[in-house]
N, C-alpha and C. Protein backbone atom coordinates (compact mmCIF):
# COMPACT_ATOMS: atom_id res chain seq x y z
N UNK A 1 8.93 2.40 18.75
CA UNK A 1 9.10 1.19 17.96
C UNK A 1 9.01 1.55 16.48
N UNK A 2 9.85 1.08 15.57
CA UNK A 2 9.81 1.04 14.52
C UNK A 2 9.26 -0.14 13.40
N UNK A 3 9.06 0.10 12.56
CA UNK A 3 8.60 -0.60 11.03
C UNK A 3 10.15 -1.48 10.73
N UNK A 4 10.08 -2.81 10.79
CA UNK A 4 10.92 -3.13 10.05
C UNK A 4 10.66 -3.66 8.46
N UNK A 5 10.91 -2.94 7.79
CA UNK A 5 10.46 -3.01 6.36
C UNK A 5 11.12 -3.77 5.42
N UNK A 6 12.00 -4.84 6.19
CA UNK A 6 12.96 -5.55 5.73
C UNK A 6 12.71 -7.03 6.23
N UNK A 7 12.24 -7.29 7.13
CA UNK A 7 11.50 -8.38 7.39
C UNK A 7 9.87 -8.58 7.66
N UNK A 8 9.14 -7.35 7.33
CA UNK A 8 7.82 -7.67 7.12
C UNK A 8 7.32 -7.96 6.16
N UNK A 9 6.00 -8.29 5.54
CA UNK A 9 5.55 -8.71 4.44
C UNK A 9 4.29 -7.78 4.36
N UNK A 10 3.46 -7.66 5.46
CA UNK A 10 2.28 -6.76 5.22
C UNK A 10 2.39 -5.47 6.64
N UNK A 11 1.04 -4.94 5.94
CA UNK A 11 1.01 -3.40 6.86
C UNK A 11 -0.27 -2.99 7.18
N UNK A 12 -0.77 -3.02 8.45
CA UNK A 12 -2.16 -2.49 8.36
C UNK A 12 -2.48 -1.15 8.29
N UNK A 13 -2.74 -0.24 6.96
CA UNK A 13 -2.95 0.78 6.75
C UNK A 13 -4.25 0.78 7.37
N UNK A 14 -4.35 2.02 7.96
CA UNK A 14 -5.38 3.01 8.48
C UNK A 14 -5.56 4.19 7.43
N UNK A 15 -6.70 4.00 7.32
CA UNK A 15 -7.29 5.31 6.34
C UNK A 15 -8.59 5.69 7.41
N UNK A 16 -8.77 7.49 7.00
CA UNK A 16 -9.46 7.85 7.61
C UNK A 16 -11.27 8.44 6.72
N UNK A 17 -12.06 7.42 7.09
CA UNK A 17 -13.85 8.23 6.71
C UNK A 17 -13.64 9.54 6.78
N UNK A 18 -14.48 10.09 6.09
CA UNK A 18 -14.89 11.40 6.06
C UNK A 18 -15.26 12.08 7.51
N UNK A 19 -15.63 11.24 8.33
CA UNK A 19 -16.45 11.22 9.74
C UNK A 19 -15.17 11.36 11.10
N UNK A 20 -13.86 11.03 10.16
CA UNK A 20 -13.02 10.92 11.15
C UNK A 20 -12.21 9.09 11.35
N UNK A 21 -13.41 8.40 11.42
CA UNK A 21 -13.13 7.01 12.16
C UNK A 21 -12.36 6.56 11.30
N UNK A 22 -11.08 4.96 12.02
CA UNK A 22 -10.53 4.88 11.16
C UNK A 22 -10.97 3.84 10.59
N UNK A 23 -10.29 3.40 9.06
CA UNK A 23 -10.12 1.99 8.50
C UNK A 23 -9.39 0.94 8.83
N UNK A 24 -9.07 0.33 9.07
CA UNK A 24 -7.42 -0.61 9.01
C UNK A 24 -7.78 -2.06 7.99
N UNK A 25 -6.51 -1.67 6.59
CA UNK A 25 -6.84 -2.90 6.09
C UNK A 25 -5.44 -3.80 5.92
N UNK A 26 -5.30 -5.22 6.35
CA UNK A 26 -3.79 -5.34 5.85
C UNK A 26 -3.20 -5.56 4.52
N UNK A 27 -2.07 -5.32 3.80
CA UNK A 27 -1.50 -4.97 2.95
C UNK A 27 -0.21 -5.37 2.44
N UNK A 28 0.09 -5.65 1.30
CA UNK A 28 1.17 -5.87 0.85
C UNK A 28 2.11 -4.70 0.66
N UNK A 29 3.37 -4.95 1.00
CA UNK A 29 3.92 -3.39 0.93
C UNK A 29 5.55 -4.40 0.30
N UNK A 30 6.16 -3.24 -0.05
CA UNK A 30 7.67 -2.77 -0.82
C UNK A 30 8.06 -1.87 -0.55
N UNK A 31 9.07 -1.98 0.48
CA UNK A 31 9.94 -0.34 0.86
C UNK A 31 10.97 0.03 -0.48
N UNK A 32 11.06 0.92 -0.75
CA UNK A 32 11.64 1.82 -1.74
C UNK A 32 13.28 1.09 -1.45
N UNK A 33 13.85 0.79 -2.44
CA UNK A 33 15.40 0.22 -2.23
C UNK A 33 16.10 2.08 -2.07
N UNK A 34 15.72 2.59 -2.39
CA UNK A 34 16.37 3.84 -1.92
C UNK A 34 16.44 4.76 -0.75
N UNK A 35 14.68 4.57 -0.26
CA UNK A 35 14.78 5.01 0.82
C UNK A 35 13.71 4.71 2.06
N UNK A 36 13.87 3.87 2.97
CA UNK A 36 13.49 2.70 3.78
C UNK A 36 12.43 3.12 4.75
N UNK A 37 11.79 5.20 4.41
CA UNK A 37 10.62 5.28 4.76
C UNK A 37 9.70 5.17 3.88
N UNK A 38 9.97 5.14 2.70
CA UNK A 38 8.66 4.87 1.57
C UNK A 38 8.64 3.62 1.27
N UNK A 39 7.24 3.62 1.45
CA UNK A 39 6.48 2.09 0.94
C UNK A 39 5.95 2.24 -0.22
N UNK A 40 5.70 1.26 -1.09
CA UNK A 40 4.51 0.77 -2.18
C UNK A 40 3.54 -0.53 -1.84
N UNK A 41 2.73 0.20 -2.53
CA UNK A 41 1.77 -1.21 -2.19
C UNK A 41 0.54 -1.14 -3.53
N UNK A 42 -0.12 -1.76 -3.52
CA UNK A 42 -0.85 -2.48 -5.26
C UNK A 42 -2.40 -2.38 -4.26
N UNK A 43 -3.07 -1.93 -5.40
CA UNK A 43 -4.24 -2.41 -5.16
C UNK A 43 -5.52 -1.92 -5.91
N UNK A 44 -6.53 -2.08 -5.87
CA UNK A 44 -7.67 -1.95 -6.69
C UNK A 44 -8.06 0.01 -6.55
N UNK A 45 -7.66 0.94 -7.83
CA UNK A 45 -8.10 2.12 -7.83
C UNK A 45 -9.74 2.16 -7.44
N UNK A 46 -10.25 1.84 -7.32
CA UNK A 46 -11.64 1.86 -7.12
C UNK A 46 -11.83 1.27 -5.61
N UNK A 47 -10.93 0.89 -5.21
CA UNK A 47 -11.28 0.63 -3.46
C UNK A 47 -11.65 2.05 -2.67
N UNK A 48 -12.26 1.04 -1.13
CA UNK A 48 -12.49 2.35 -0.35
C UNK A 48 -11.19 2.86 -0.18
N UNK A 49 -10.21 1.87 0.45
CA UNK A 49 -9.00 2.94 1.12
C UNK A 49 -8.40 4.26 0.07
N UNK A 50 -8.61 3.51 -1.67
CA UNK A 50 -7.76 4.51 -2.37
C UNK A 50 -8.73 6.33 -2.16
N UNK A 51 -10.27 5.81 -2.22
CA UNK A 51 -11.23 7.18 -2.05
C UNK A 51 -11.28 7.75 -0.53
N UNK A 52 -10.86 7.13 0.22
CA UNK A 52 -10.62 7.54 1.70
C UNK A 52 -9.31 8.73 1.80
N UNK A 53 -8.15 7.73 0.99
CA UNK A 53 -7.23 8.24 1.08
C UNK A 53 -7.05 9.76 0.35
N UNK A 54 -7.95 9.87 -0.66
CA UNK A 54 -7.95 11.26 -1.49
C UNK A 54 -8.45 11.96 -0.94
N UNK A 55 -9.77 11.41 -0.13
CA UNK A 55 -10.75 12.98 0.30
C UNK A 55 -9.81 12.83 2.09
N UNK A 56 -9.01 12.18 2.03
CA UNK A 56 -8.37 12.70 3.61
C UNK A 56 -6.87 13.13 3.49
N UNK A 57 -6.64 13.97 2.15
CA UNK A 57 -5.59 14.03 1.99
C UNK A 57 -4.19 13.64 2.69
N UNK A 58 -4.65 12.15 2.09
CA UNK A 58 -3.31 11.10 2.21
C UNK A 58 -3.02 10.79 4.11
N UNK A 59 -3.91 11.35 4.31
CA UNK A 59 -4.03 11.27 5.93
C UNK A 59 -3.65 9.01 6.28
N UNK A 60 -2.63 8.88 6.82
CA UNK A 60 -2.54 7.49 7.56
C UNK A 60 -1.79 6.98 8.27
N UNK A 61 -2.22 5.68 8.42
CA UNK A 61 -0.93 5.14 9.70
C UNK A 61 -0.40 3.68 9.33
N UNK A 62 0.52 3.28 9.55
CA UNK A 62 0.94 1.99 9.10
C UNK A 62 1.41 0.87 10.76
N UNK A 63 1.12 -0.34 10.52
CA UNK A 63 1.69 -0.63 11.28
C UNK A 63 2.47 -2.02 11.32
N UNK A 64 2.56 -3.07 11.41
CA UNK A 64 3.60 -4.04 10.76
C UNK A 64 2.20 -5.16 11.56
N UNK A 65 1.77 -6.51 10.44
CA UNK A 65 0.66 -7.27 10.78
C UNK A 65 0.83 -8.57 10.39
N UNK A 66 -0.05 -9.13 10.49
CA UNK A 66 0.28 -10.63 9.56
C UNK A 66 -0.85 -10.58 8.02
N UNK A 67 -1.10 -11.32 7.67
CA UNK A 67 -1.94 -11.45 6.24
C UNK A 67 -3.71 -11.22 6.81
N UNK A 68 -4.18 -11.17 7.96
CA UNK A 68 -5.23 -11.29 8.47
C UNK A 68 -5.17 -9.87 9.51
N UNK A 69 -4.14 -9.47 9.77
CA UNK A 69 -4.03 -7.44 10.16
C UNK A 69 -4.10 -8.04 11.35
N UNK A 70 -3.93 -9.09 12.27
CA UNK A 70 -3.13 -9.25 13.57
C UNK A 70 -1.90 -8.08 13.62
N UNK A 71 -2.24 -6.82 14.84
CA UNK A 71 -0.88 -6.02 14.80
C UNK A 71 0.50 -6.56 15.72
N UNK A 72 1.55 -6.74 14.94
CA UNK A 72 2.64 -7.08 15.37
C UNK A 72 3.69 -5.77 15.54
N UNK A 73 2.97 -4.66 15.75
CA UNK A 73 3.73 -3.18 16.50
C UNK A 73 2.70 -2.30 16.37
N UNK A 74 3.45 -1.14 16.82
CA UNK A 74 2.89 0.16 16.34
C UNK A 74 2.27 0.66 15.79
N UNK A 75 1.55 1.50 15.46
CA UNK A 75 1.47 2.29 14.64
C UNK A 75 2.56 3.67 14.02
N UNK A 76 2.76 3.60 13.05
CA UNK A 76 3.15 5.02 12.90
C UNK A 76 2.38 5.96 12.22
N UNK A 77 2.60 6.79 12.17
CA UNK A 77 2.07 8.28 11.51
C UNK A 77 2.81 8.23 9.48
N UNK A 78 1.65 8.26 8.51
CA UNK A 78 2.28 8.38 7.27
C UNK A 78 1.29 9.09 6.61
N UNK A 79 1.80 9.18 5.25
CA UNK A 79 1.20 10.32 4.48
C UNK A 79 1.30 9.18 3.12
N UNK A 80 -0.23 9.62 2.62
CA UNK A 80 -0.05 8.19 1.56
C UNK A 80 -0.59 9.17 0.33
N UNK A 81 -0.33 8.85 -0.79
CA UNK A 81 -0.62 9.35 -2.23
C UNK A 81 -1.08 8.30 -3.24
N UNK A 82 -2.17 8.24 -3.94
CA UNK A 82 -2.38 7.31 -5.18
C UNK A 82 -1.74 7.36 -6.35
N UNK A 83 -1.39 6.30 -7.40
CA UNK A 83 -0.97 6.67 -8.28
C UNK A 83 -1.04 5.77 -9.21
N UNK A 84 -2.56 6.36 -9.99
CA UNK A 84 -3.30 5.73 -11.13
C UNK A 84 -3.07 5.70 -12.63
N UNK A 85 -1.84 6.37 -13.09
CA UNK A 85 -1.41 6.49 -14.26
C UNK A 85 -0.48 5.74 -15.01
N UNK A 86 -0.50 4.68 -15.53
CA UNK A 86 0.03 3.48 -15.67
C UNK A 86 1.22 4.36 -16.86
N UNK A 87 2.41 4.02 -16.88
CA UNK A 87 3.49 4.68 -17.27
C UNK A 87 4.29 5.76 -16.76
N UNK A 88 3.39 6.38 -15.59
CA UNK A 88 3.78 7.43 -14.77
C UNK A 88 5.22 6.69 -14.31
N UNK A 89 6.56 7.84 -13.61
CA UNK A 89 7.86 6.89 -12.84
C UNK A 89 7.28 6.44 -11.09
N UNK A 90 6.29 6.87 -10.74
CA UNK A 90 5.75 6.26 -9.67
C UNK A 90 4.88 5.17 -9.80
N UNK A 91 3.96 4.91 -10.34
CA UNK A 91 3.59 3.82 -10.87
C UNK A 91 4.37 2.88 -11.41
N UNK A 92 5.11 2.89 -12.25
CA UNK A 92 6.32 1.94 -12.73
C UNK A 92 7.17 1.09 -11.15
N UNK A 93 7.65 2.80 -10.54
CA UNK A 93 8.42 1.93 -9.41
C UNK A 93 7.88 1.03 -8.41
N UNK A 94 6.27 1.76 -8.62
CA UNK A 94 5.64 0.95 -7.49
C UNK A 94 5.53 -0.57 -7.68
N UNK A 95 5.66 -0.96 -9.35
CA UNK A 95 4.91 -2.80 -9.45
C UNK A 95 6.13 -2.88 -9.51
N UNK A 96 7.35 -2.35 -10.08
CA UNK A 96 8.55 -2.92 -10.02
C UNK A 96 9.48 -3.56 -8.72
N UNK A 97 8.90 -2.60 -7.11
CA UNK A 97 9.36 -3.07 -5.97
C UNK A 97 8.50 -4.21 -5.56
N UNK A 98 7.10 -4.13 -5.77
CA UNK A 98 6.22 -5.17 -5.62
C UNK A 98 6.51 -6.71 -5.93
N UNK A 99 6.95 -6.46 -7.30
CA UNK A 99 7.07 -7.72 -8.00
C UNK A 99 8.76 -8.56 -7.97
N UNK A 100 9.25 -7.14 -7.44
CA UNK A 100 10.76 -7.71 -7.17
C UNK A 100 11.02 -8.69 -5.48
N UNK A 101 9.91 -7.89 -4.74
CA UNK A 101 10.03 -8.23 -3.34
C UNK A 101 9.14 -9.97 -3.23
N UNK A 102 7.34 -9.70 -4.26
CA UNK A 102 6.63 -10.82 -3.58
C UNK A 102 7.00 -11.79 -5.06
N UNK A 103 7.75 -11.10 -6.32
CA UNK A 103 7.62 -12.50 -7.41
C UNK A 103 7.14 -13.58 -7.64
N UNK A 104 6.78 -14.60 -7.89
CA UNK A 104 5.77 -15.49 -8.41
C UNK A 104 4.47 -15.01 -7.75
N UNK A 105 4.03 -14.79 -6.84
CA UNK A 105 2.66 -14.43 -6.18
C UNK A 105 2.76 -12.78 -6.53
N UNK A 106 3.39 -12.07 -6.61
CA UNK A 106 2.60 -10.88 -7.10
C UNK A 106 2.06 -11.01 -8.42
N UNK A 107 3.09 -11.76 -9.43
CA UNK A 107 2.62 -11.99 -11.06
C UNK A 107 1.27 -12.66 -11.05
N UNK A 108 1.18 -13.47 -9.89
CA UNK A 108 -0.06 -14.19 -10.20
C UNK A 108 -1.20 -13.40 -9.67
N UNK A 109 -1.03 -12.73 -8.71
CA UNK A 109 -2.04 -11.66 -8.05
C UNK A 109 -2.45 -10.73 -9.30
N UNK A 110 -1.38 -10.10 -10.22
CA UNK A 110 -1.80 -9.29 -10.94
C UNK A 110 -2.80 -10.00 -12.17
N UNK A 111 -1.86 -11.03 -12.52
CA UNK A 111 -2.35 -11.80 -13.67
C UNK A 111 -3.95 -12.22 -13.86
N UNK A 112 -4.60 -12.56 -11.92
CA UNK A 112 -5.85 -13.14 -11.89
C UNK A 112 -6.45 -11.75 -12.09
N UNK A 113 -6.30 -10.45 -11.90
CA UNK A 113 -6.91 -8.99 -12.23
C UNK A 113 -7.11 -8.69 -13.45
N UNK A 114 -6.68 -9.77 -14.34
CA UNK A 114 -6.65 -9.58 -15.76
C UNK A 114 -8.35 -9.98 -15.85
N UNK A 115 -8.29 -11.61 -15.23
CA UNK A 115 -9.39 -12.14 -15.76
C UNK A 115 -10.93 -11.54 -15.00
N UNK A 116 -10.25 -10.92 -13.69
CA UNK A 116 -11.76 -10.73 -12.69
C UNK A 116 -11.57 -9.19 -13.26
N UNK A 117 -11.61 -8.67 -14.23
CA UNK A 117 -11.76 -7.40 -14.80
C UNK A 117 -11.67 -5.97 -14.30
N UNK A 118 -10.66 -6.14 -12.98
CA UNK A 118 -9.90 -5.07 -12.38
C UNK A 118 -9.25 -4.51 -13.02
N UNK A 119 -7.82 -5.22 -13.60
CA UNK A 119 -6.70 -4.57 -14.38
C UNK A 119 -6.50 -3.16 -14.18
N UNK A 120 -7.81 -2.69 -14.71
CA UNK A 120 -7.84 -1.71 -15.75
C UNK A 120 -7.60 -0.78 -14.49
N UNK A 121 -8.27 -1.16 -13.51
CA UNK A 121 -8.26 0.00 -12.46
C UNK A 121 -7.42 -0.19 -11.59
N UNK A 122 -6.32 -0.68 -11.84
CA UNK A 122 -5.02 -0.86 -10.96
C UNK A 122 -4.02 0.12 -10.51
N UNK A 123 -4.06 0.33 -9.14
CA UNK A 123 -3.16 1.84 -9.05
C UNK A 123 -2.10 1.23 -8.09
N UNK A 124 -1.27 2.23 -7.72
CA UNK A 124 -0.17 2.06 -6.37
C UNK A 124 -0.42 3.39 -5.29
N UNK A 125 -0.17 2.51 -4.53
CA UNK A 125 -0.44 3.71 -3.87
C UNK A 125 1.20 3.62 -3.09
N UNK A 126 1.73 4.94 -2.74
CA UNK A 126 3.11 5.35 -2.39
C UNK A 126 2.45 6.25 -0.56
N UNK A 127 3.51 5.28 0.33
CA UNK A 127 3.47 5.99 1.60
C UNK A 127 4.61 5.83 2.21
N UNK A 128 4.80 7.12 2.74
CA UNK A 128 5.78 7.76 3.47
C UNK A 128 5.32 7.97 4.96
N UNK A 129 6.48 7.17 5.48
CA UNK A 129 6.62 6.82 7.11
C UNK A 129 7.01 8.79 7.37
N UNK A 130 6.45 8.86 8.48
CA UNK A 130 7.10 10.06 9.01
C UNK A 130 8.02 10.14 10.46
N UNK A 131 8.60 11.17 10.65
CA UNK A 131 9.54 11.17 11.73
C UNK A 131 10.98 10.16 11.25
C-alpha cells in the first residue's frame, strides 16, 4: 500500500527514542511538486520528534492518518532530515509547499508562533519515502 500524498492532509510520523521504541505523532505534510516521495512538514525546532530525529539519524516511518493519528494505511519506511536555517533553499521550499498546500490555516498556524514565542525556533523538517 502506498501514501497517497495527493489526497492526504496529515502523516503519522514515527520517530525513534534512543531506547529503540517508537514515537508516532500526526502531522501536517506537503509532498514536493517535484517529486511525490518527499514530504515537508513545519514544526517546533525544539520538539521531541525534531531531537529524536537527529540522534536517530533521520531514522522513520510515515503513514497516512487523520488530525488525531487514527491510521488510515501503512506504514512506510523514510528517512527524515531537519532544517533549521531560515533562508537555507530547503527551508524556503519547505513553508513555501506548506503554505501553498494548507493557505489561510498554515498563515495562521505560523502567525499564532509569532505571539506564543516559538517563531524563532521554527524548522522543517524534509522526509523521504523510500522504495
Amino acid at each position: 500500500m502506498s501514501l497517497d500524498v495527493h489526497r492526504e492532509r496529515y502523516v503519522s510520523l514515527v520517530t525513534l527514542k534512543r531506547d529503540g521504541s517508537e514515537v508516532a505523532t500526526p502531522i501536517w505534510f506537503a509532498p514536493d511538486p517535484d517529486d511525490d516521495k518527499l514530504l515537508w512538514m513545519y514544526t517546533n525546532g525544539q520538539s521531541w520528534k525534531v531531537k529524536r530525529i537527529r540522534n536517530q539519524a533521520g531514522r522513520a516511518r510515515v503513514a497516512a492518518c487523520d488530525a488525531r493519528g487514527k491510521l488510515r494505511g501503512e506504514y512506510l519506511e523514510a528517512e527524515a532530515a531537519v532544517h533549521d536555517e531560515p533562508g537555507s533553499r530547503e527551508f524556503e521550499r519547505a513553508f513555501e509547499t506548506i503554505i501553498d498546500r494548507y493557505g489561510w490555516q498554515a498563515r495562521l498556524v505560523m502567525f499564532g508562533s509569532r505571539f506564543g514565542g516559538t517563531h524563532r525556533h521554527r524548522c522543517a523538517l524534509s522526509v523521504r519515502l523510500k522504495g
